[in-house]
Protein backbone atom coordinates (compact mmCIF):
# COMPACT_ATOMS: atom_id res chain seq x y z
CA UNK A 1 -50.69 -76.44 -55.42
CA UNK A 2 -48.83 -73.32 -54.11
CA UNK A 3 -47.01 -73.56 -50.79
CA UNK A 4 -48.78 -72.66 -47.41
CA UNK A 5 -46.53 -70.76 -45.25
CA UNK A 6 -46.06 -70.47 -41.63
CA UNK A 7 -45.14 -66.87 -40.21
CA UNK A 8 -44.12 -65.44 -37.03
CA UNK A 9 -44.90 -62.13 -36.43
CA UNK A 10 -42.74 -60.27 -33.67
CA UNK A 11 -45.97 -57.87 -32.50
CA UNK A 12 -49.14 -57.60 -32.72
CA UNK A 13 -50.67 -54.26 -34.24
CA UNK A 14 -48.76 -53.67 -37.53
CA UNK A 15 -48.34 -57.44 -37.09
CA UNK A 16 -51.92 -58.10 -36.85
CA UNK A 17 -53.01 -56.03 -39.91
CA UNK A 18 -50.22 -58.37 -42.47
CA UNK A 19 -51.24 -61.31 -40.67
CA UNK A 20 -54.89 -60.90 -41.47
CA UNK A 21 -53.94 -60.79 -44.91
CA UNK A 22 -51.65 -63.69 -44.85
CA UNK A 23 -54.45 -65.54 -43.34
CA UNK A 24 -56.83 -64.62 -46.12
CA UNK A 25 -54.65 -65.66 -48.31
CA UNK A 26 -54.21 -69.18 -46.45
CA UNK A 27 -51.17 -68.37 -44.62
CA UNK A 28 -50.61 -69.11 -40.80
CA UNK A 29 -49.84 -66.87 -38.15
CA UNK A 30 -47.87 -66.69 -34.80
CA UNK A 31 -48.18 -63.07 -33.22
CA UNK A 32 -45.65 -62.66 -30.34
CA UNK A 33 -47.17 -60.04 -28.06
CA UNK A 34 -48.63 -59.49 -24.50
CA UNK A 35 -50.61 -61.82 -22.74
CA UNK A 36 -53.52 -59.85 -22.84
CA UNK A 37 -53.31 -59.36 -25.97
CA UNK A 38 -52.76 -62.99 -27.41
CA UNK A 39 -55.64 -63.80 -24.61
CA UNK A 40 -58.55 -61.66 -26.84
CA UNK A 41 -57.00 -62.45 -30.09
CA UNK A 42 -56.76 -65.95 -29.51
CA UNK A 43 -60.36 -66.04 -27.96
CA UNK A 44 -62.42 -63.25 -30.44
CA UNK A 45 -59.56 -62.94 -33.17
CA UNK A 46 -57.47 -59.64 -33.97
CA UNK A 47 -60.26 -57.43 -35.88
CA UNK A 48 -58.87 -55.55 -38.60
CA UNK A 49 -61.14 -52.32 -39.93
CA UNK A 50 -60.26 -51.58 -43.77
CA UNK A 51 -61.62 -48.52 -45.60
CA UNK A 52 -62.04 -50.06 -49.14
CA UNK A 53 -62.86 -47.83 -52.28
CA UNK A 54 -66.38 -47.81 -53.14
CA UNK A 55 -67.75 -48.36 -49.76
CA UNK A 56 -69.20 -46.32 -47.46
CA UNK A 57 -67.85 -48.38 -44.09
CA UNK A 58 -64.60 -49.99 -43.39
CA UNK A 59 -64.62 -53.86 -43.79
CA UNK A 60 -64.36 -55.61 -40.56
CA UNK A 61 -62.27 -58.68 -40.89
CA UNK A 62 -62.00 -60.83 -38.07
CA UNK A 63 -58.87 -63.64 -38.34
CA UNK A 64 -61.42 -65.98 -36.68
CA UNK A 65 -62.95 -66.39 -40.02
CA UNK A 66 -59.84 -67.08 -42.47
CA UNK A 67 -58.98 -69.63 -44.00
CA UNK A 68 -55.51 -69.65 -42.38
CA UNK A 69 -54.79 -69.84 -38.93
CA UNK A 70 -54.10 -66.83 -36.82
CA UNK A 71 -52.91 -67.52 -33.23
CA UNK A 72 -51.30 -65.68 -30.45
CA UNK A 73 -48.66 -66.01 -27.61
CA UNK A 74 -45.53 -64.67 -25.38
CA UNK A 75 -42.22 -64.78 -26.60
CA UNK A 76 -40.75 -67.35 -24.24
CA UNK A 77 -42.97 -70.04 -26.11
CA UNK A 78 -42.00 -69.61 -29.77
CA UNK A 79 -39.26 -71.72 -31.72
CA UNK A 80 -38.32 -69.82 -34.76
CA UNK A 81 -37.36 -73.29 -36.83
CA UNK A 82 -40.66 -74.15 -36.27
CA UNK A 83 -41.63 -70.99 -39.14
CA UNK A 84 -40.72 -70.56 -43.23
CA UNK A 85 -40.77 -66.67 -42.42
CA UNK A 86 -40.45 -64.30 -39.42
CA UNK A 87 -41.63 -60.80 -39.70
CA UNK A 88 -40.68 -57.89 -37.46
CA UNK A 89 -43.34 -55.68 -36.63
CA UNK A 90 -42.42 -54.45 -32.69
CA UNK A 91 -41.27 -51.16 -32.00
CA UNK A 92 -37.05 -51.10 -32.29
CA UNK A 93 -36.44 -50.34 -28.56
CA UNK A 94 -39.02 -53.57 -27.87
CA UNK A 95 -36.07 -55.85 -29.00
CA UNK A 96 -33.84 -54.67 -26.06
CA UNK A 97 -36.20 -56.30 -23.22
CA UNK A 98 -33.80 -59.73 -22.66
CA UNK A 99 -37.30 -62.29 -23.27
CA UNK A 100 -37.78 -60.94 -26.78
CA UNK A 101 -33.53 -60.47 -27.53
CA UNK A 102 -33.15 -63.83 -26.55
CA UNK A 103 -36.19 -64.55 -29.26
CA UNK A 104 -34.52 -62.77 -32.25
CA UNK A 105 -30.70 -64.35 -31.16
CA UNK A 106 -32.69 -67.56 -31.94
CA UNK A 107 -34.30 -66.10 -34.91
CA UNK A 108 -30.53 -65.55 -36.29
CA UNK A 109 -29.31 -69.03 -35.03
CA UNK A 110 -32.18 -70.94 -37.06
CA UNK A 111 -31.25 -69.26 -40.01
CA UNK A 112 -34.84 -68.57 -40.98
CA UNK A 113 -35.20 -65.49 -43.21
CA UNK A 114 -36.40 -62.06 -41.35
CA UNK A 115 -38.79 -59.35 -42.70
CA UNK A 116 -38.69 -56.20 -40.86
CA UNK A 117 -42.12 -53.84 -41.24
CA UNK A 118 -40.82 -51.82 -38.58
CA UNK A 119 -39.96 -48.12 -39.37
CA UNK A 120 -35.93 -48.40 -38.14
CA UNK A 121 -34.44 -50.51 -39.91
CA UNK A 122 -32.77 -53.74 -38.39
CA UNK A 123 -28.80 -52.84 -38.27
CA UNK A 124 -28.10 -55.96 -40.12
CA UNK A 125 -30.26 -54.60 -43.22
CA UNK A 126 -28.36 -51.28 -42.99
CA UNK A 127 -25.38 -53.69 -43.62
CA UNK A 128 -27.09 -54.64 -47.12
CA UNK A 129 -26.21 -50.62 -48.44
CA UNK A 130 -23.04 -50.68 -49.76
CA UNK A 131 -20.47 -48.77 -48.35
CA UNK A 132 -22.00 -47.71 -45.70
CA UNK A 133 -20.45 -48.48 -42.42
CA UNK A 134 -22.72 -49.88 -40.17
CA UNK A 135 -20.17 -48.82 -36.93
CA UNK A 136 -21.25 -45.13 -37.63
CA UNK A 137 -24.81 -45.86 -36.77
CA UNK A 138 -24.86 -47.85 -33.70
CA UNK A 139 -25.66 -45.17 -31.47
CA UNK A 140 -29.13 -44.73 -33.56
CA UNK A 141 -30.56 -48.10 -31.67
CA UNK A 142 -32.13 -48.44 -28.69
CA UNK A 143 -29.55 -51.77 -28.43
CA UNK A 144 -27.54 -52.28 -31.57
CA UNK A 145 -26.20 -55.54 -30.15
CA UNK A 146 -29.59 -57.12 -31.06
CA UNK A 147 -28.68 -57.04 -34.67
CA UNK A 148 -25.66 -58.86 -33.75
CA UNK A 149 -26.65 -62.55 -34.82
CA UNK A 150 -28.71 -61.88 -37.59
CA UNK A 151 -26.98 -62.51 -40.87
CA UNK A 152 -27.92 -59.62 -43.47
CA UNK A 153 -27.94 -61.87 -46.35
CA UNK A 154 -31.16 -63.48 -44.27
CA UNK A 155 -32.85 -60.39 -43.58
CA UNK A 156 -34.85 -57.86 -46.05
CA UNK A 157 -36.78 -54.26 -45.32
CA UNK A 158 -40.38 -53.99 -45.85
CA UNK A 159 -41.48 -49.86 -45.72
CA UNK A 160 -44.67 -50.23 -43.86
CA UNK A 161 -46.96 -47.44 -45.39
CA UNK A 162 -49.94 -48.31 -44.07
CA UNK A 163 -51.04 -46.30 -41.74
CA UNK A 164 -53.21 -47.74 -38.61
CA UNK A 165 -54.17 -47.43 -35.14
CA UNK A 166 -55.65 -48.93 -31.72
CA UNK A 167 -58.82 -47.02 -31.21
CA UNK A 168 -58.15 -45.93 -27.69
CA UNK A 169 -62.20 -46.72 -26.66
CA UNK A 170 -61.81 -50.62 -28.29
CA UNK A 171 -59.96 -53.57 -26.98
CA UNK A 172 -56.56 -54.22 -27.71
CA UNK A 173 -56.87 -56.78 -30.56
CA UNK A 174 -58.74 -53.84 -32.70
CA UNK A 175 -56.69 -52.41 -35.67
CA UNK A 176 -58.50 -49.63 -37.43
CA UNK A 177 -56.34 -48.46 -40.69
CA UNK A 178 -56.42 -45.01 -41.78
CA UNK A 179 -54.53 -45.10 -44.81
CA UNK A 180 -54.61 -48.29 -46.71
CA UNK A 181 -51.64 -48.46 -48.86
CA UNK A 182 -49.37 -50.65 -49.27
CA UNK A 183 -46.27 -52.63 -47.80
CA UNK A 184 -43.12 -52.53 -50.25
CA UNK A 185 -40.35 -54.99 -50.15
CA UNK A 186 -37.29 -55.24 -50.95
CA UNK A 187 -35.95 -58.98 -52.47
CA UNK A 188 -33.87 -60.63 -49.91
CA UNK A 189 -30.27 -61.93 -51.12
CA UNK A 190 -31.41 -65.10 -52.03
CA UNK A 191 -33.69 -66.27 -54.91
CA UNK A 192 -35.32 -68.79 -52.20
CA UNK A 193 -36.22 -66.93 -49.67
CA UNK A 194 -37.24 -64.23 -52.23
CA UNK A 195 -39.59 -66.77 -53.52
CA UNK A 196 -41.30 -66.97 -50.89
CA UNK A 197 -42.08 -63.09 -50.77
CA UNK A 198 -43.02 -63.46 -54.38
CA UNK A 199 -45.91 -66.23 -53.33
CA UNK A 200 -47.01 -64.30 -50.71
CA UNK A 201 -47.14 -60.87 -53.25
CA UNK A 202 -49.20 -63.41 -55.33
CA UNK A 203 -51.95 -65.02 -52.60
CA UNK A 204 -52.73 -61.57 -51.48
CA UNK A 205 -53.50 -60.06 -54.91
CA UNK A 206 -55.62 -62.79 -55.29
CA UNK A 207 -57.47 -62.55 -52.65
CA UNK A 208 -61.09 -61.57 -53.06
CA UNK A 209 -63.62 -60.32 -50.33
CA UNK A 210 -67.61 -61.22 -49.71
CA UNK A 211 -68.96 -57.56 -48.50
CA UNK A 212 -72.40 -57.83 -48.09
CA UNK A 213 -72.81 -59.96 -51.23
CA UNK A 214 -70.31 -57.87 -53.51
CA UNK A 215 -67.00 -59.46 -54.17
CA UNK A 216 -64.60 -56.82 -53.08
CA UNK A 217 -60.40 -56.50 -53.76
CA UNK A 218 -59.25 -55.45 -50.43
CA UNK A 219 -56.93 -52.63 -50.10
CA UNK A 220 -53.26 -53.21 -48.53
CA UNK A 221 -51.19 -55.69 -50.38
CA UNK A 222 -47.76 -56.76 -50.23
CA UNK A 223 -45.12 -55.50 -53.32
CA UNK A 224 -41.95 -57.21 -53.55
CA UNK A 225 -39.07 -54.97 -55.08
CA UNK A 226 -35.47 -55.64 -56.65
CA UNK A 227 -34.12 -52.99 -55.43
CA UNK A 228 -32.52 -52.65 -51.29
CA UNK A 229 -33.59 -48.74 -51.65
CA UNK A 230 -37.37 -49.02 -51.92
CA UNK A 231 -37.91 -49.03 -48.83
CA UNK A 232 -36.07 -46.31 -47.33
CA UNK A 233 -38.52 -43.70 -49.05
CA UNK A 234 -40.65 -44.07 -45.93
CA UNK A 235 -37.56 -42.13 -44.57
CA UNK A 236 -38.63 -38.72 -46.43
CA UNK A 237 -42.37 -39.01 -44.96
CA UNK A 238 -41.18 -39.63 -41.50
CA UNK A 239 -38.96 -36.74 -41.32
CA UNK A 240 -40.77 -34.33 -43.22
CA UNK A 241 -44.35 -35.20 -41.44
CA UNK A 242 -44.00 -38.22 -38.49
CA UNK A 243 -40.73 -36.87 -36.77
CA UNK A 244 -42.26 -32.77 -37.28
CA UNK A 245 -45.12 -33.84 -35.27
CA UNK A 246 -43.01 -33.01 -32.13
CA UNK A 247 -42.54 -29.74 -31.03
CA UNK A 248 -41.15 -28.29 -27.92
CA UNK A 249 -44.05 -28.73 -25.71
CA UNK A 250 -46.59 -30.71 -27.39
CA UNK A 251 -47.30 -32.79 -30.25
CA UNK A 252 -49.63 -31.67 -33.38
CA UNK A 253 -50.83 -33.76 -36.37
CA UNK A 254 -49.10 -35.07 -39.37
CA UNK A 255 -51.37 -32.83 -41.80
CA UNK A 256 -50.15 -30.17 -40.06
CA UNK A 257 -46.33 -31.03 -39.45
CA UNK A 258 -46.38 -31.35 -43.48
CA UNK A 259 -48.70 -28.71 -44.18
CA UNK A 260 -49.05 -25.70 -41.97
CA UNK A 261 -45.24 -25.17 -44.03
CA UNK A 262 -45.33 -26.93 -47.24
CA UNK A 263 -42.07 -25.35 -48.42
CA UNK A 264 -40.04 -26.33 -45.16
CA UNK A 265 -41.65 -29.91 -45.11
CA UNK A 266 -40.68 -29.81 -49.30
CA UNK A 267 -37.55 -28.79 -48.45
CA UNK A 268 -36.94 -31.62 -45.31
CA UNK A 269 -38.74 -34.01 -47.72
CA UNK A 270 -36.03 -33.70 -50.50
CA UNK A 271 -32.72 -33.65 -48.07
CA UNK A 272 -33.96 -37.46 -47.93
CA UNK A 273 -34.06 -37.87 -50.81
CA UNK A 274 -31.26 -36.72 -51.95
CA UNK A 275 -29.37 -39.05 -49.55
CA UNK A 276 -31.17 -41.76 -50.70
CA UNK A 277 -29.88 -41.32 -53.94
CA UNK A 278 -26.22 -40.67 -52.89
CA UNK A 279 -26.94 -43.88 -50.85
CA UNK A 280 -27.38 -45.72 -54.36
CA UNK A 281 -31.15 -45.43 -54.67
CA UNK A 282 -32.77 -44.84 -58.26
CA UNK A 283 -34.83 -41.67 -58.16
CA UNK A 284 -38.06 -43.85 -59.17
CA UNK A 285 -37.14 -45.78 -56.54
CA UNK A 286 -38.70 -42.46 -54.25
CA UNK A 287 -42.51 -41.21 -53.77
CA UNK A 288 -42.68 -37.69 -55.39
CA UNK A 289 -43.72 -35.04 -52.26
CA UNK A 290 -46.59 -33.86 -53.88
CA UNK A 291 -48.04 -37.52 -53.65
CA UNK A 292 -47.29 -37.59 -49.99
CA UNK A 293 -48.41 -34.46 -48.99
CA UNK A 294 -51.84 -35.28 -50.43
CA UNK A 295 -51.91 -38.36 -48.50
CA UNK A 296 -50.74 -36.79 -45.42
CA UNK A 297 -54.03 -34.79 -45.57
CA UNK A 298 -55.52 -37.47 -44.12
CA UNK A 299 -53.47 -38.10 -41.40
CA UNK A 300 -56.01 -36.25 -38.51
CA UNK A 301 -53.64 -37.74 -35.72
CA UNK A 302 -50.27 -37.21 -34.37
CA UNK A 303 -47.65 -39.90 -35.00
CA UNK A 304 -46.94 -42.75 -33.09
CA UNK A 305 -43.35 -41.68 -32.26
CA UNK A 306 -44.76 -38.20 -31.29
CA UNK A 307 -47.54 -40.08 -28.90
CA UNK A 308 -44.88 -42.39 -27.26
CA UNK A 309 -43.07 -39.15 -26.12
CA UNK A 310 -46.12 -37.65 -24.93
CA UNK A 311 -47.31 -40.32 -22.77
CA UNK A 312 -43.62 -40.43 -21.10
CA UNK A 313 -42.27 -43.26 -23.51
CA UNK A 314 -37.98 -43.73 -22.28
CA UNK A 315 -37.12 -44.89 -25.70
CA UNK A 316 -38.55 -44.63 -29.69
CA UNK A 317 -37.42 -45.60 -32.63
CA UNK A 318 -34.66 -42.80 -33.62
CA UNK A 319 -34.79 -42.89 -37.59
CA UNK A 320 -34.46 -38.99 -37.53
CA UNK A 321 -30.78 -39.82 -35.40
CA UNK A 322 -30.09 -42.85 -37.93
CA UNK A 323 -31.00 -40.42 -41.18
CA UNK A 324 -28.37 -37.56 -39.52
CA UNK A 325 -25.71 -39.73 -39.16
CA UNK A 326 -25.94 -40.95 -42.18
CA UNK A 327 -26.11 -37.66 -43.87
CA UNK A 328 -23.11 -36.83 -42.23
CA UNK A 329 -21.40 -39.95 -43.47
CA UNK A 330 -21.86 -38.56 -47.08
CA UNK A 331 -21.16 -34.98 -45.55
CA UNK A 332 -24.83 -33.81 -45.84
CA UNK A 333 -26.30 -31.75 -43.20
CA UNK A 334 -29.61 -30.19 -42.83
CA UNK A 335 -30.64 -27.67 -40.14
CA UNK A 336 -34.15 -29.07 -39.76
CA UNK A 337 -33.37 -32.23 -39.35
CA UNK A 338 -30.62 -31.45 -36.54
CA UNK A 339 -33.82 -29.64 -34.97
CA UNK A 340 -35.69 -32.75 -34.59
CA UNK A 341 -33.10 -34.74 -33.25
CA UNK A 342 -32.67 -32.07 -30.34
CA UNK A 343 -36.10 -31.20 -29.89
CA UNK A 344 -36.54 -35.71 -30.15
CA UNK A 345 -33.32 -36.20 -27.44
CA UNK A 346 -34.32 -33.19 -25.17
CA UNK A 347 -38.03 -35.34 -24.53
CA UNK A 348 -36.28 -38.50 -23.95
CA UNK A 349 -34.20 -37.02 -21.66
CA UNK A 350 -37.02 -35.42 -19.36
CA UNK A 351 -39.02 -38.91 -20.02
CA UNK A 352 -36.07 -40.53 -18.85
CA UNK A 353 -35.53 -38.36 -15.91
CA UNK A 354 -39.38 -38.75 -14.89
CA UNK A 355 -38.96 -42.57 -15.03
């Protein structure tokens, strides 16, 4: 009989949507998040909406109804050695409030291996890339002292490609996804904790869905890759579409930060990639533009970094500042993306100033 694992997930919205599926698959799962938050999910369950081919309306899942456990609670009450896995799926500048940095300190002290699904990736994975040096990024993070205890060789990058959001008229345990593709993984260091990826790759392939009397596969699975670069393709689509979606005095959609100038959002698109490469990463390792920009037709809504700044957020995650310095570590530099990062540190700073 395959292993059962239990998971703690640092958040609860990207968390909620790969804890579902763990939990389908059998799987337990421990969302850290805010008490009114854990409150609905542990009373009604953390509703997941899924768009699946071949159906006219989303699937509703509901983690009340899986065969693994899904349950819900504050940071002060979790005990990483208590889990097989943790996953990171807050916001980077979460990890700086002292309740939830004391959490991940004891995250590296159990020596527990660490998935991160969050878009900026952990310092200690950044450590993974060889020869890069890590000291030249620091000022990217909200708190790069976070990263301090977690060992590298106990920590992997998962490119979280879905794309979902809290429906602003629904409580705040409901996930509705708009694009349902999927995580990618990279291995971790170790063949045993990469084992454990690789079971969980395999329960959620397998899972199989009763919708209305059809046995439906469900969209959104997990991929587990050999190679450290896979991830950091979600680094072309967040420059040339997620990070474009802010503009000097408001915010507009991804389709249009990618398409109202397909050759500047080509051009953007293929900087990244091109560091990626010089980086080490295999050019199969990337997703080709022309698939993105397809799928960013869909994407009716501006992006989550571009909301934050717009409702007065102090800090975001700064992948734009992390991809600039390390284009200028391998002497790259790229005019657009130097635009983002001012137009990105010019909001903070008024946010900042407001606050």
């Amino acid at each position: 009989m395959a292993d059962k694992y239990n998971i703690l997930f640092f958040g609860a919205s990207y968390g909620s949507l790969l804890g579902a599926k763990v939990a389908l698959a059998g799987h337990s799962a421990h969302l850290i998040c805010l008490p009114e938050e854990a409150e609905l999910i542990n009373n009604e369950g953390a509703i997941i909406r899924l768009p699946v081919r071949g159906l006219d309306q989303p699937v509703e899942l509901n983690t009340k109804e899986m065969p693994g456990a899904v349950t819900a609670g504050g940071p002060e009450e979790a005990n990483p050695s208590d889990y097989d896995l943790i996953v990171l799926a807050m916001q980077e500048p979460q990890y700086r409030v002292p309740v939830v940095k004391d959490l991940l300190s004891k995250v590296g002290a159990s020596g527990k291996p660490c998935m991160s699904i969050m878009n900026m990736p952990p310092l200690s994975f950044i450590r993974r890339i060889p020869g890069v040096d890590a000291a030249t990024i620091r000022d990217a993070y909200t708190d790069p002292t976070v990263w301090d205890n977690v060992d590298p060789s106990r920590i992997t990058l998962c490119s979280p490609d879905p794309q979902a959001f809290r429906p602003p008229e629904e409580k705040c345990n409901v996930l509705q996804v708009g694009l349902p593709t999927n995580f990618k993984s990279a291995r971790f260091e170790g063949d045993t904790d990469t084992s454990i990826l690789n079971q969980i790759e395999q329960d959620i392939q397998n899972i199989r869905f009763d919708a209305g009397g059809n046995s439906v596969e469900l969209p959104v699975k997990l991929r587990v890759h050999d190679s450290v670069f896979v991830p950091l393709a979600k680094w072309c689509m967040l420059l040339a579409g997620n990070y474009r979606c802010i503009q000097a005095e408001e915010m507009r959609p991804i389709r249009e930060a990618v398409h109202s100038d397909l050759g500047s959002s080509e051009s953007v698109y293929n900087w990244v990639a091109d560091l990626c490469v010089k980086l080490g990463a295999d050019p199969n390792d990337l997703v080709p533009f022309e698939k993105y920009a397809n799928a960013a037709l869909s994407l009716k809504n501006p992006s989550s970094a571009a909301r934050a700044l717009a409702a007065g957020a102090p800090y975001i995650e700064r992948v734009d500042k992390l991809v600039q310095a390390l284009g200028a570590s391998q002497g790259m530099h790229s005019a657009d993306v130097d635009s983002t990062v001012e137009l990105v540190d010019g909001w903070l700073a008024r946010n900042r100033e407001s606050s």
